[in-house]
Protein backbone atom coordinates (compact mmCIF):
# COMPACT_ATOMS: atom_id res chain seq x y z
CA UNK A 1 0.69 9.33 8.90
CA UNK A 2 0.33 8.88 5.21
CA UNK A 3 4.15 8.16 5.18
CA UNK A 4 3.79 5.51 7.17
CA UNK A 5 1.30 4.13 5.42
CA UNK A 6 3.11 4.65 2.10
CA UNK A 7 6.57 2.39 4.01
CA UNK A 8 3.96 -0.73 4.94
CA UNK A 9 2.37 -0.60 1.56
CA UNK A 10 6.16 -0.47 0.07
CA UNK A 11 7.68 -3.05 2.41
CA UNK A 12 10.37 -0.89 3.21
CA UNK A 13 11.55 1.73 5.83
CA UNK A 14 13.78 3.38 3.59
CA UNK A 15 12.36 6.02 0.99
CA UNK A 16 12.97 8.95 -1.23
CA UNK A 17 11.02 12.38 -0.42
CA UNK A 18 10.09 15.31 -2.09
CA UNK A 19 7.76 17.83 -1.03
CA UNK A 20 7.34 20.98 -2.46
CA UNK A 21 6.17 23.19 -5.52
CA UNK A 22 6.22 22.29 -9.38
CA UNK A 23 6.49 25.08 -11.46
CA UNK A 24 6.27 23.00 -14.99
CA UNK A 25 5.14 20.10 -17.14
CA UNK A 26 8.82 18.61 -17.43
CA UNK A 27 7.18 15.02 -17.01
CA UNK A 28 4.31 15.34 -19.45
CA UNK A 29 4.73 12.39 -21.88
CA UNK A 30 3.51 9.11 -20.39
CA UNK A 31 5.81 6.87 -18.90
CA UNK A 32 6.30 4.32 -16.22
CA UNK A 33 8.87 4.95 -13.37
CA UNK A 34 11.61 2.28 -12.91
CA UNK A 35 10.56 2.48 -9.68
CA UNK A 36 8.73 -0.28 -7.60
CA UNK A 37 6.23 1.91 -5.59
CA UNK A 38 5.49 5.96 -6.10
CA UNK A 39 3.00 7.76 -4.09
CA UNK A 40 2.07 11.23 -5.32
CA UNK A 41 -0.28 13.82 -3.57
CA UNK A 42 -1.04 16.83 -5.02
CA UNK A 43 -2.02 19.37 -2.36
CA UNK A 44 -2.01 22.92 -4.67
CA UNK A 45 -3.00 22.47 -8.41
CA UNK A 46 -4.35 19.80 -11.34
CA UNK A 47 -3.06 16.41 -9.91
CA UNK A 48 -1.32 13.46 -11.89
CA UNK A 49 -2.79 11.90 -14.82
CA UNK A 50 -2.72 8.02 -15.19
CA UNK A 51 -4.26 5.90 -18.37
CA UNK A 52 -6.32 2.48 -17.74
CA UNK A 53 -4.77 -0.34 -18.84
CA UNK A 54 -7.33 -0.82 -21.82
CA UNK A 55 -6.08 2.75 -22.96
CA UNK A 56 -2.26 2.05 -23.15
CA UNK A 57 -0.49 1.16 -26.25
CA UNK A 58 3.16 -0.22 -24.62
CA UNK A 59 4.34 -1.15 -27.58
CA UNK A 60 4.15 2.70 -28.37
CA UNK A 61 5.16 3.92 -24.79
CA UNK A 62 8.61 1.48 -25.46
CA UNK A 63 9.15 3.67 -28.36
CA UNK A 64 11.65 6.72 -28.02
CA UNK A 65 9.64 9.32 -29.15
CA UNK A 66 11.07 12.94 -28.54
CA UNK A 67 8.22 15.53 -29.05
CA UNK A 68 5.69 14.96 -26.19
CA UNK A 69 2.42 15.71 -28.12
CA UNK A 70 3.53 12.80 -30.38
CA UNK A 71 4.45 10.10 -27.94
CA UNK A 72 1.42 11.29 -26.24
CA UNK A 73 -0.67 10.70 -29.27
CA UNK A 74 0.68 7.37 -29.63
CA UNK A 75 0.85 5.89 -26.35
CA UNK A 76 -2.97 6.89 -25.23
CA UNK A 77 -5.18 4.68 -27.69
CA UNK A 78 -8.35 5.86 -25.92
CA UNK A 79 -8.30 9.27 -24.72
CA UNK A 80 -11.72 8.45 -22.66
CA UNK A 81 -8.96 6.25 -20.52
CA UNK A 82 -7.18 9.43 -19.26
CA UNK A 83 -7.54 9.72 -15.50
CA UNK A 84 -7.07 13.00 -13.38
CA UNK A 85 -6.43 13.12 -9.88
CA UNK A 86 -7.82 15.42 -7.89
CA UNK A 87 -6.44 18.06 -5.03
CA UNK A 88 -5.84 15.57 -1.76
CA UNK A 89 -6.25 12.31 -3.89
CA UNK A 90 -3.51 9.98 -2.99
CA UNK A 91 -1.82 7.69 -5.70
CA UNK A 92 0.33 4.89 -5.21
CA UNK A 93 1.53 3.66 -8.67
CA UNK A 94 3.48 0.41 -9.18
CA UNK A 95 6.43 1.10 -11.40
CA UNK A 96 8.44 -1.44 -13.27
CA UNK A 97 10.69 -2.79 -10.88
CA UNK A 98 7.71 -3.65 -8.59
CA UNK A 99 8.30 -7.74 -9.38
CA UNK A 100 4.55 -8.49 -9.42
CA UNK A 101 3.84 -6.36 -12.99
CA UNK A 102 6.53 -7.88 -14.97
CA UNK A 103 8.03 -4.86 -15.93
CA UNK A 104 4.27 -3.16 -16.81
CA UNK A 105 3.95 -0.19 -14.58
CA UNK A 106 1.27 2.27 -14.06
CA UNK A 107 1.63 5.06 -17.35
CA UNK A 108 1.18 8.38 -15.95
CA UNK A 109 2.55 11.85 -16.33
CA UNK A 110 2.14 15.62 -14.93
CA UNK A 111 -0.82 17.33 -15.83
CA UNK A 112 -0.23 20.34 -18.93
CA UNK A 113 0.68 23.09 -16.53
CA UNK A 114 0.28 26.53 -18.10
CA UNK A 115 2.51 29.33 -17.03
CA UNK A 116 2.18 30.46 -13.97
CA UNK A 117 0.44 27.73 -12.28
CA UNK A 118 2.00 25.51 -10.12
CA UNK A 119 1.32 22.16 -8.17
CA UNK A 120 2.18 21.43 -4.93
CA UNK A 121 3.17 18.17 -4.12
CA UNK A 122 4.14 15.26 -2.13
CA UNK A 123 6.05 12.56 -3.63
CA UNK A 124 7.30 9.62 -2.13
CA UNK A 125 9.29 6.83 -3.93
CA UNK A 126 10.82 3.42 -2.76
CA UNK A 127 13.00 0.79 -5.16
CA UNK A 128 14.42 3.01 -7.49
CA UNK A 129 15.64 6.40 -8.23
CA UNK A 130 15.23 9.67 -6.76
CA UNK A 131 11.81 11.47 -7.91
């Protein structure tokens, strides 16, 4: 059911899957997806993190910065704009190839995942790459 919901909301009947468990943080700088649409469900685990608008510094989060911790520290200009979801929440996140954000996707990123916790998780992307 939620897949289907997640092809009407993307306009498409084609879609990338994945479904299972996350054992790290490889995705823990904030970024956008050169995606159009991403849902992600976290079933097991802390869920995704996402910044308000207000607490995004793009011209930052265009800069290649390596070390995590410091992109991190440069992109997120209000760290009271971090947003957690929580087990069951359902995201749908506009990347940048969605044409209605002119190229200004949602930021997000995995949650810090310490050793040996893991996420389980349902993610579901449509106009881009593979998640």
């Amino acid at each position: 059911m939620l897949l289907g919901y997640f092809v009407a909301v993307a306009g498409t009947v084609r879609c990338r899957l994945f479904f299972g468990t996350v054992r790290d943080d490889n995705c823990r700088k904030f970024h956008v997806d050169a995606v159009a649409v991403r849902m992600v469900t976290t079933y097991v685990g802390p869920g995704t993190e996402w910044l308000s608008e207000q607490a995004v510094n793009r011209t930052a989060l265009a800069r290649l910065i390596e070390c995590p911790s410091d992109a991190n520290a440069a992109i997120v200009c209000d760290p009271g704009g971090v947003r957690r979801a929580r087990e069951g929440d359902v995201l749908m996140l506009k990347g940048s190839r969605d044409p209605n954000v002119g190229g200004k996707g949602a930021v997000h990123r995995s949650p810090p995942l310490p050793e040996p916790e893991v996420r389980l998780v349902l993610i579901a992307t449509a106009g881009g790459p593979p998640p």
